[in-house]
Protein backbone atom coordinates (compact mmCIF):
# COMPACT_ATOMS: atom_id res chain seq x y z
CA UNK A 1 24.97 9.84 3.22
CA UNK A 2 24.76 11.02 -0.37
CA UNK A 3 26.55 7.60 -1.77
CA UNK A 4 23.70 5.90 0.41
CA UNK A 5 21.00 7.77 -1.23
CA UNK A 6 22.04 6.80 -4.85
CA UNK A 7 21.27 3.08 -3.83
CA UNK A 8 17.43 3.79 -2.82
CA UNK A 9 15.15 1.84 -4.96
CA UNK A 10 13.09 -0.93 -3.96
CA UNK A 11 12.29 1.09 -0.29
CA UNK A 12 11.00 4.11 -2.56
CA UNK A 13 8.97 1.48 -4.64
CA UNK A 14 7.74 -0.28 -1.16
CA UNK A 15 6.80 3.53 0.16
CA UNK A 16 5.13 3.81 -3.37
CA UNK A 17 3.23 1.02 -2.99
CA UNK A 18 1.98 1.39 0.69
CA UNK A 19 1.51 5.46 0.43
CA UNK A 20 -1.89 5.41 -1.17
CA UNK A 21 -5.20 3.83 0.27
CA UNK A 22 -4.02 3.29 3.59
CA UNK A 23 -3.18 6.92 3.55
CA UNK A 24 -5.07 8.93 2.01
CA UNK A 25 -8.24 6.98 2.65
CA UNK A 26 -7.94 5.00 5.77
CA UNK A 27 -5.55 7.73 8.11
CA UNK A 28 -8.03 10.50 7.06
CA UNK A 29 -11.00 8.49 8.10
CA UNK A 30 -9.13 7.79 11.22
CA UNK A 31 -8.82 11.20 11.78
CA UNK A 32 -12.35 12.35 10.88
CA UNK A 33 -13.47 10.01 12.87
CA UNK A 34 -11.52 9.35 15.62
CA UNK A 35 -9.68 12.33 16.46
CA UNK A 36 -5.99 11.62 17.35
CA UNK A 37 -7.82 8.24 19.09
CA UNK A 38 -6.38 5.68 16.77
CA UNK A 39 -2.59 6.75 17.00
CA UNK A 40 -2.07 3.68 19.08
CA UNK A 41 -2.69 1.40 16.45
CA UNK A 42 -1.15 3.66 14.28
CA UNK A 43 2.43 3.13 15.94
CA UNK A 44 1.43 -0.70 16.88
CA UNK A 45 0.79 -1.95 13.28
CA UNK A 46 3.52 -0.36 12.32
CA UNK A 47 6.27 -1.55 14.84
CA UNK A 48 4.99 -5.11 14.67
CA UNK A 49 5.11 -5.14 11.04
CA UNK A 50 8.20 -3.83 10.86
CA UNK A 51 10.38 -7.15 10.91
CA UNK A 52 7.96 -9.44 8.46
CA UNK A 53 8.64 -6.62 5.71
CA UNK A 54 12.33 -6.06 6.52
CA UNK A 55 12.54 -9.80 5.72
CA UNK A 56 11.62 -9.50 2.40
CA UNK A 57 15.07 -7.27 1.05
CA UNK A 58 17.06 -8.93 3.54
CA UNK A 59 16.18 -12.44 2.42
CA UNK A 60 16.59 -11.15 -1.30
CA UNK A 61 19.77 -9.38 -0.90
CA UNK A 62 21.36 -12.32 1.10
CA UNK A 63 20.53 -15.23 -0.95
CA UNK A 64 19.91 -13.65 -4.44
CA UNK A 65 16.36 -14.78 -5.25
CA UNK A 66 12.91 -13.44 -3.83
CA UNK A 67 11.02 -14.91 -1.05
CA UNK A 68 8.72 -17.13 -3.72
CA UNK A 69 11.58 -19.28 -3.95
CA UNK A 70 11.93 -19.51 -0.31
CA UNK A 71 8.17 -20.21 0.11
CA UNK A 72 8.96 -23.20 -2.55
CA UNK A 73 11.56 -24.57 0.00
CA UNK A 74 9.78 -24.38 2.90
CA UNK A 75 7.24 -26.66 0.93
CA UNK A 76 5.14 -26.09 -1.99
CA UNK A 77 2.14 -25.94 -0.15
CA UNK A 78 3.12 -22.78 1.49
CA UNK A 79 3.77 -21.57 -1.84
CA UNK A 80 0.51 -22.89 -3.56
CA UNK A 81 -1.27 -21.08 -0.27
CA UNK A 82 0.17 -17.76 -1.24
CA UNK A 83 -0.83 -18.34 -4.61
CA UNK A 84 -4.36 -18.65 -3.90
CA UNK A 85 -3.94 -16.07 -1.04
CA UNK A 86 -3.25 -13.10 -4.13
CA UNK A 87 -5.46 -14.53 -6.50
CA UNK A 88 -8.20 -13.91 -4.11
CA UNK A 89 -7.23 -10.44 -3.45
CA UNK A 90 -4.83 -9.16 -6.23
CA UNK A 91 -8.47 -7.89 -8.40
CA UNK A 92 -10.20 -5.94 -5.30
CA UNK A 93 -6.66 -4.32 -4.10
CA UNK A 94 -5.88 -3.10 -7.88
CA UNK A 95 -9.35 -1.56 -8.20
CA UNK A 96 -9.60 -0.37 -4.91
CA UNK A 97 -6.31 2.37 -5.66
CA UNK A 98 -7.50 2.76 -9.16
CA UNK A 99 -10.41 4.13 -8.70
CA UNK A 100 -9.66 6.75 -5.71
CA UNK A 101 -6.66 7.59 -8.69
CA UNK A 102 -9.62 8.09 -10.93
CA UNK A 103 -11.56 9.70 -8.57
CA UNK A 104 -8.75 12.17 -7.76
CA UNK A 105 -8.22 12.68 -11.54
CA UNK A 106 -11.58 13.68 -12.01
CA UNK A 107 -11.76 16.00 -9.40
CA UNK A 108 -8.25 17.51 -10.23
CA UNK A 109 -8.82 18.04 -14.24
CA UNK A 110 -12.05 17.77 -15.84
CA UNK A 111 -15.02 15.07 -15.87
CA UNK A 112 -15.70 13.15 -18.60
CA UNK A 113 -19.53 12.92 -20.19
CA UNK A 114 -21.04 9.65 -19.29
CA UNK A 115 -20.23 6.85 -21.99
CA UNK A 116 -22.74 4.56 -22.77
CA UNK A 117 -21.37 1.05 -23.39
CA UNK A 118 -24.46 -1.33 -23.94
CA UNK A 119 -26.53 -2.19 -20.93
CA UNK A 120 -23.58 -0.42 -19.12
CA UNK A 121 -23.02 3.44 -18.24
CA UNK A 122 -19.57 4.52 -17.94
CA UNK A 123 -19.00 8.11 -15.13
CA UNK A 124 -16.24 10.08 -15.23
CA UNK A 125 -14.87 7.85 -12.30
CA UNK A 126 -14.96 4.77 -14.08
CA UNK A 127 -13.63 6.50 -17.87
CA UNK A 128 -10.86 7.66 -15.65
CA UNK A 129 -9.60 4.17 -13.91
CA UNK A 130 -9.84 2.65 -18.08
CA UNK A 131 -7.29 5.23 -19.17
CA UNK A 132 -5.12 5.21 -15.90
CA UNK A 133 -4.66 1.35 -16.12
CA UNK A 134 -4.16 1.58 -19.58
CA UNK A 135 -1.43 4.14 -19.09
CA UNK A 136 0.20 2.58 -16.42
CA UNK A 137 0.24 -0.91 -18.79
CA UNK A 138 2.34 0.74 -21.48
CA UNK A 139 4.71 2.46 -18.78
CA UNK A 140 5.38 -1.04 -17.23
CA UNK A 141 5.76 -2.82 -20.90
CA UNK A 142 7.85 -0.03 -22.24
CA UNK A 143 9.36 1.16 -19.02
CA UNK A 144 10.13 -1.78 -16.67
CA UNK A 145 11.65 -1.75 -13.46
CA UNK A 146 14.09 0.93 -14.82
CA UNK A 147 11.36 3.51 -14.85
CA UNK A 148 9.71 2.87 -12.02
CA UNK A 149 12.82 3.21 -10.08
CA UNK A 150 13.39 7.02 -11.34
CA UNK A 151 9.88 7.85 -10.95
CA UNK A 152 9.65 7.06 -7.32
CA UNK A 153 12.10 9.25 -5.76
CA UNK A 154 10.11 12.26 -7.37
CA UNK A 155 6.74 11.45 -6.61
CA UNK A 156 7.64 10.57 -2.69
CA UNK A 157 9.70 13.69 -2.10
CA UNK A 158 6.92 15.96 -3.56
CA UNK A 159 4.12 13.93 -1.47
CA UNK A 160 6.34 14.02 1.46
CA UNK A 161 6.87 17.99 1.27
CA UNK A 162 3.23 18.52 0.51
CA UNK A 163 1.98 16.45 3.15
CA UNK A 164 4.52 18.40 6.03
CA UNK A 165 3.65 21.86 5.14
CA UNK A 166 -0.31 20.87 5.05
CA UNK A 167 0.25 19.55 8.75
CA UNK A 168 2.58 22.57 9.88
CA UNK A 169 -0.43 24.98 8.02
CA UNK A 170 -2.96 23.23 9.96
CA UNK A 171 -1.56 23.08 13.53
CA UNK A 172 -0.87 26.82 13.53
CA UNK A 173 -4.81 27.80 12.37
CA UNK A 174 -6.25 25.09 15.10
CA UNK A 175 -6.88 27.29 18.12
CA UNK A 176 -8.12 24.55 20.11
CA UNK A 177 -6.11 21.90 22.30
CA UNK A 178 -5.64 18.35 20.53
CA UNK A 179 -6.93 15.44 22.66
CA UNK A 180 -4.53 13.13 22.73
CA UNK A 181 -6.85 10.32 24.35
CA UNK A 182 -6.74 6.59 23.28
CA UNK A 183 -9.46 4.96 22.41
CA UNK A 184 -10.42 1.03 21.57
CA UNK A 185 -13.78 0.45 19.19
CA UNK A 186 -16.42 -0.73 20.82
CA UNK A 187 -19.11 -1.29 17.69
CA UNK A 188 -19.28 -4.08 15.22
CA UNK A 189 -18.64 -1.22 12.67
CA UNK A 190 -15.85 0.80 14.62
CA UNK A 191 -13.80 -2.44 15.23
CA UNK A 192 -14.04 -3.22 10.85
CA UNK A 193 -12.74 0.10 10.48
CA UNK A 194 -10.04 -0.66 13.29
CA UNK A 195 -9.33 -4.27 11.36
CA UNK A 196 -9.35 -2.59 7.85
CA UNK A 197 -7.48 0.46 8.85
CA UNK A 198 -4.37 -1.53 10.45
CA UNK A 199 -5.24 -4.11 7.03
CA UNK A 200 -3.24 -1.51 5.00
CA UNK A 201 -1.22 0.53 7.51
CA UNK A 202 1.53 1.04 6.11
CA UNK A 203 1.14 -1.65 3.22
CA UNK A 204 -0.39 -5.09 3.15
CA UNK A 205 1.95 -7.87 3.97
CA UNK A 206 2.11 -9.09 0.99
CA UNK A 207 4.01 -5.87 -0.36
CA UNK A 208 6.90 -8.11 1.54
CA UNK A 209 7.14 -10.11 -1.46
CA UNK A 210 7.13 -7.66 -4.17
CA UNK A 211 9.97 -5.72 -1.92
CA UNK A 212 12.13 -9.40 -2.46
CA UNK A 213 11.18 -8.87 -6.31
CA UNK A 214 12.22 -5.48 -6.56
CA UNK A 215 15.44 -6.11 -4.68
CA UNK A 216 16.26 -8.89 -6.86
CA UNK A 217 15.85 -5.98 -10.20
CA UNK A 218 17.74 -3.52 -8.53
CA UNK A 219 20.54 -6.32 -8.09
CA UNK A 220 20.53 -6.40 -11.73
CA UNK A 221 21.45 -3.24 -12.22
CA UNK A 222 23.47 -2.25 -9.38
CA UNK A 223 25.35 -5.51 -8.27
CA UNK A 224 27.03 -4.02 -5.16
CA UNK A 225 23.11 -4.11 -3.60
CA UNK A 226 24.27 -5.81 -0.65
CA UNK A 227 21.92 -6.68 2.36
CA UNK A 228 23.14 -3.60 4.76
CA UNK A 229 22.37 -1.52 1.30
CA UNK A 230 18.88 -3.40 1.20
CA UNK A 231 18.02 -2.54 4.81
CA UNK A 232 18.70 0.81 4.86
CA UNK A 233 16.89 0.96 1.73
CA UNK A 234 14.03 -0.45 3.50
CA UNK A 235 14.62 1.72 6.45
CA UNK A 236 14.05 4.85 4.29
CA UNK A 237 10.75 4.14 2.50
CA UNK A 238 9.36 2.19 5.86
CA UNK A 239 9.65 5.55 7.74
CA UNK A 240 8.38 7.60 5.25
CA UNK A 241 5.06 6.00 5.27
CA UNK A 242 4.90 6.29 9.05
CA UNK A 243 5.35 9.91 9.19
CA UNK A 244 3.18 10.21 5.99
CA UNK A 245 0.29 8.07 8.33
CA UNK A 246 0.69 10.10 11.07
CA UNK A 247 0.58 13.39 8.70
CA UNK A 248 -2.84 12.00 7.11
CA UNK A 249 -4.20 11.19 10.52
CA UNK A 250 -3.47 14.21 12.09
CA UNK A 251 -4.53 16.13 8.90
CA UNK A 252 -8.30 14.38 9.22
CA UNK A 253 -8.35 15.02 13.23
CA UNK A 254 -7.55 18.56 13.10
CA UNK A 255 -9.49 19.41 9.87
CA UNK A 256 -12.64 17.12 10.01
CA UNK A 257 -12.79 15.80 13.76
CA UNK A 258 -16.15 17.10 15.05
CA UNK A 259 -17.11 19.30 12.21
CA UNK A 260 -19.76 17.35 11.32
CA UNK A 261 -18.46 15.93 8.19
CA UNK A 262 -18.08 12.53 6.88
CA UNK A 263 -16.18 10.97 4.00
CA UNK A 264 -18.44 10.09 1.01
CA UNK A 265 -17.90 6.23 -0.47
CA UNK A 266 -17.84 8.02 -4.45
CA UNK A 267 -14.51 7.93 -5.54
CA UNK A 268 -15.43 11.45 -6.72
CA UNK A 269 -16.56 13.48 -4.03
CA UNK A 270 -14.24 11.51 -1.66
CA UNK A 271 -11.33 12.64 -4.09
CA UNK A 272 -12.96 16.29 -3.72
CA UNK A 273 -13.33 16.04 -0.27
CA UNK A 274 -9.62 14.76 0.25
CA UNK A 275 -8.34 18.09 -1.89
CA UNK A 276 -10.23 20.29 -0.22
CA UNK A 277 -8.92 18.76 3.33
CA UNK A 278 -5.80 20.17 2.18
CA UNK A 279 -6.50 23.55 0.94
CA UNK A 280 -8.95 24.17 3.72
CA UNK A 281 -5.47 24.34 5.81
CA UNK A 282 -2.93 25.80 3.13
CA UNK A 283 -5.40 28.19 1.31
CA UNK A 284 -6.92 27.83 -2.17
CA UNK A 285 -3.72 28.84 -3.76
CA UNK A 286 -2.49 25.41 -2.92
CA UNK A 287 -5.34 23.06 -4.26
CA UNK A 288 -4.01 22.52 -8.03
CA UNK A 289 -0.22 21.75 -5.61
CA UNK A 290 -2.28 19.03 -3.46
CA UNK A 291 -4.47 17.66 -6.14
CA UNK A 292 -1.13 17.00 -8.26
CA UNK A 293 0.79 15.19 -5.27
CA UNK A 294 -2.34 13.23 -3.72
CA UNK A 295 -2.63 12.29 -8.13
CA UNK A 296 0.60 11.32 -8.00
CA UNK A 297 0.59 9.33 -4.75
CA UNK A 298 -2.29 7.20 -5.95
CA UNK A 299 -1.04 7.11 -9.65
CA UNK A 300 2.55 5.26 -8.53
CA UNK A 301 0.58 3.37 -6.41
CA UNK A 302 -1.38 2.11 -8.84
CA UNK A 303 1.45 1.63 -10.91
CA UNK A 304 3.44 -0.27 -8.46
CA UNK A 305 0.69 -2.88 -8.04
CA UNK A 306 -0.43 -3.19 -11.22
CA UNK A 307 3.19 -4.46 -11.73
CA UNK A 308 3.39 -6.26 -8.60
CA UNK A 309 0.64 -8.82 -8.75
CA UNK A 310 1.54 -9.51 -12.19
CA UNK A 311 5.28 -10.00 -11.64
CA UNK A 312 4.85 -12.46 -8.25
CA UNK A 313 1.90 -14.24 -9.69
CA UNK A 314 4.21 -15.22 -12.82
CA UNK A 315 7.06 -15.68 -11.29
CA UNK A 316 4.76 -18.37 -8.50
CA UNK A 317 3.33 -20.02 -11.97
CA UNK A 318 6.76 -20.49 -12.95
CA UNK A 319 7.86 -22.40 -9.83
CA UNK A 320 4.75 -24.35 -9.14
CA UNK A 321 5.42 -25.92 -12.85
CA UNK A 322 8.71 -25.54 -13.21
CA UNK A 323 8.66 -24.12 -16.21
CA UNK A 324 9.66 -20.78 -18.55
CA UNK A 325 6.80 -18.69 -19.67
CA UNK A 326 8.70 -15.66 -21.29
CA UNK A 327 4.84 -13.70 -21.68
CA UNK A 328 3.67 -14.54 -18.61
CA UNK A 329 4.33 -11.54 -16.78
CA UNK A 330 2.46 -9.29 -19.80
CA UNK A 331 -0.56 -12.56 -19.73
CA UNK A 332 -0.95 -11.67 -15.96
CA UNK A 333 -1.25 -7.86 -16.66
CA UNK A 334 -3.99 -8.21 -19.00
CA UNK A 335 -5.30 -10.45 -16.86
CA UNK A 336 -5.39 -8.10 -13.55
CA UNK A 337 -6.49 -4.93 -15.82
CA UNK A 338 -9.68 -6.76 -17.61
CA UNK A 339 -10.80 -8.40 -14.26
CA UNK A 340 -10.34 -4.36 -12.41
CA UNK A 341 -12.35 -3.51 -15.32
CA UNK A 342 -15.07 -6.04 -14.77
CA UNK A 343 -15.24 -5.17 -11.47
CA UNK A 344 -15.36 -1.45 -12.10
CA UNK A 345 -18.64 -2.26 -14.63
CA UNK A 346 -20.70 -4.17 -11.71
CA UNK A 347 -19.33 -2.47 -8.43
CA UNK A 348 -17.27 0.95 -8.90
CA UNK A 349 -20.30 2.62 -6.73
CA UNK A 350 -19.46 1.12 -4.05
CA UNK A 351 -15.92 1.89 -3.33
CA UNK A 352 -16.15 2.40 0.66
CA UNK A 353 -17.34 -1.42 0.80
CA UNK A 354 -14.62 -2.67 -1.58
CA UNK A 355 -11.72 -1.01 0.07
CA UNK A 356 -13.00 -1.78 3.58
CA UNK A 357 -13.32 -5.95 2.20
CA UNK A 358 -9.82 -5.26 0.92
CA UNK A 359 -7.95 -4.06 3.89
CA UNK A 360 -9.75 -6.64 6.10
CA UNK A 361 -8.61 -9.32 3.42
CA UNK A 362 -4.98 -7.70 4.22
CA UNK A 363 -5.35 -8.07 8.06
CA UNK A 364 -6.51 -11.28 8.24
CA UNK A 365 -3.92 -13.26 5.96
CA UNK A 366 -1.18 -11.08 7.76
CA UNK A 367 -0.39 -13.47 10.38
CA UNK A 368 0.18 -15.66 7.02
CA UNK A 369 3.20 -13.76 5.70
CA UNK A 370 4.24 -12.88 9.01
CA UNK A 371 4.72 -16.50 10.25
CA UNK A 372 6.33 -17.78 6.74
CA UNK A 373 8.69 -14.73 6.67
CA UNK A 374 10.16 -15.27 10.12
CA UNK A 375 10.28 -18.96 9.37
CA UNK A 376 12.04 -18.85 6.53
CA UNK A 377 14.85 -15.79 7.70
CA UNK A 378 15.73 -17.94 10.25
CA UNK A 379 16.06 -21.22 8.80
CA UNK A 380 18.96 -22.84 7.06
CA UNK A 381 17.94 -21.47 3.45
CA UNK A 382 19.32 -18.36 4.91
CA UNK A 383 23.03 -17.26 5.27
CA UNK A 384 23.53 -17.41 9.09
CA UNK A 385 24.95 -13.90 8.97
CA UNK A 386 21.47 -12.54 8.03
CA UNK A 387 19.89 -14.07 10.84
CA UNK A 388 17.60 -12.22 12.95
CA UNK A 389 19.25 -10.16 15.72
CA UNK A 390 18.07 -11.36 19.19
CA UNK A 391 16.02 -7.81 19.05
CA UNK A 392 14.05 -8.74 15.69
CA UNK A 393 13.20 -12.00 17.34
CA UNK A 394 11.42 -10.75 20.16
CA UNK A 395 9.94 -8.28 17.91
CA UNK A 396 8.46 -11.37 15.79
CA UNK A 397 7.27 -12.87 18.30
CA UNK A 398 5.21 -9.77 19.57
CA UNK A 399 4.38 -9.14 16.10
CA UNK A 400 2.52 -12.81 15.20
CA UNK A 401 1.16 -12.71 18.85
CA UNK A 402 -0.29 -9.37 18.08
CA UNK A 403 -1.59 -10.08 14.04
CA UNK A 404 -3.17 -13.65 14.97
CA UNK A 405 -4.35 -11.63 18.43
CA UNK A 406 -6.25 -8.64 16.33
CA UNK A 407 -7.61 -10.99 13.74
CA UNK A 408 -8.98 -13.35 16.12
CA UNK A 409 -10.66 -10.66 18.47
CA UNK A 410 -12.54 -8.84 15.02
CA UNK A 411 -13.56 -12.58 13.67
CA UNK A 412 -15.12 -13.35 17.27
CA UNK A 413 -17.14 -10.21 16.48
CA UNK A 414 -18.87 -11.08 13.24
């Protein structure tokens, strides 16, 4: 088991990646609001997801490149789809997890005086996601995939600890019986919650192809990454963010559910609220503890998609033209952390309405990744060996009949 463990990597940087908005934000809502009603889409998403991303190492680890290259032989239009796909969401999903970092970072350390910037007036909130982004930039141009590996396994283990003793502290002070009844949405506003919380639960899809990306760096350093090493890999980071989900959830039903309070849309007082959840169960002794892990939690996944985007986006520019850009990977970084910005300048108040656009983004294109994905582990451009077991098949099946299902039923309802 221990020689196992010293070939995690990309999973940790997947867990990274999906551990963050759809956790922290999302499962608490879910919680708050729902009571222990929503842990059947919960386990759902989750199981039917489960292949689509497992695809993404395997086909990596098999053939040696990351799915983009796949997508290009399967036909460039499926490639030039994807492109447009992340274009359209890469801005929204970076400033969506930078500014409940910021928000958290505020809360945790101090709040900076407002900063007047022209016609413009910078908060704490927004002062915060500017230095986080530019922080995470010179980690990612200095550090590179090296550093992000070794930073992961820390920040997940302390999250994951955290996270259990919070739960365990606040099932023994909740006196009264849990309801475990299931319940469907009903309102145009419940189902968009439903839609946006399974968006991100555990990741969007697209985290699939930053997975084959990461897979193909760790192969670079560690050539004996084989595809049984790349799975189990997987297998590690994709359960931790289930447990973590159902840890967030149950943290929101038992400490919010029918107290009367909601979650606030400022990053701030969300961020406040979020700590508080915590310490409300573990004491006050434990609130700089939480602050510091749900920090860190948001901070790698900032990081992780603020290399991400950047990394697929160049790496699609390259294919599409055929052609070497040796700066385009630093080009798209600037690119993603001035457009965030922008974005933070005109809309930062309204960060409810930006993640909830986000996650339904997610859900919606889903089917998308899931359908390519499935196509291309099963076709020829894949070593026969790493077919699909006869179980994942039947899984995939379930799975695109259940995305295309959901998305359907919450577009028929606009």
């Amino acid at each position: 088991m221990i020689g196992k463990l010293k070939h995690l990597g990309p999973g940790l940087l997947f867990a990274g990646a999906a551990i963050g908005v759809s956790h922290l934000v999302q499962s608490t809502r879910a919680g708050a609001d729902f009571g222990l009603g929503l842990v059947w889409a919960l386990v759902f998403v989750t199981l039917f997801k489960y292949p689509f991303f497992q695809y993404g190492p395997r086909y990596a680890a098999a053939t040696g490149e990351s799915l983009l290259e796949g997508y290009k032989k399967l036909g460039k239009t499926t490639l030039l789809a994807y492109y447009a796909i992340t274009f359209g969401t890469m801005f929204v999903i970076q400033m969506a997890v930078t500014i409940v970092t910021a928000g958290i970072a505020s809360s945790l350390f101090f709040e900076f005086p407002s900063f007047h910037l022209g016609s413009f007036i910078l908060s704490s909130v927004q002062i915060w996601s500017v230095l986080i982004l530019c922080i995470c930039f010179l980690i990612l141009i200095f550090g590179r995939y090296t550093l992000l590996d070794k930073l992961m396994k820390l920040i997940i283990i302390t999250l994951s600890i955290s996270t259990i003793v919070a739960v365990s502290m606040a099932l023994i002070k909740h006196e009264t019986p849990l309801a475990f009844t299931q319940v469907l949405p009903e309102t145009s506003l419940q189902i968009a919650f439903l839609i946006a919380f399974m968006g991100w639960m555990p990741g969007p899809m697209d985290i699939s192809v930053w997975h084959s990306l990461w897979t193909i760096e760790k192969k670079k350093t560690q050539n004996a990454f084989s595809p049984k090493k790349a799975i189990f890999d997987f297998n590690v980071g994709y359960f931790s963010t289930i447990i973590l989900g159902i840890g967030f959830l149950l943290l929101g039903a038992l400490v919010m559910y029918n107290s009367g309070e909601t979650f606030s849309n400022s990053a701030g007082l969300f961020a406040k609220q979020l700590i508080n959840m915590y310490t409300s169960s573990m004491g006050n002794w434990a609130y700089v503890i939480i602050g510091i892990a749900a920090f860190t939690t948001m901070f790698s996944t900032t990081l992780t998609t603020l290399d991400a985007s950047p990394r697929s986006m160049h790496k699609t520019t390259e294919l599409l033209l055929n052609k070497t850009f040796k700066s385009g990977y630093t080009l798209w970084m600037l690119a993603l952390c001035l457009g965030t910005v922008i974005i933070f300048l005109f809309l930062a108040s309204e960060m409810g309405v930006l993640i909830k656009i986000a996650t339904i983004l997610s859900f919606i294109t889903a089917p998308f990744y899931a359908i390519i994905n499935y196509i291309l582990i099963s076709s020829k451009h894949t070593p026969k060996k790493w077919h699909p077991t006869k179980s994942l098949h039947i899984l995939s099946w379930i799975g695109i009949a259940f995305l295309i299902g959901f998305s359907l039923w919450y577009i028929s309802t606009l």
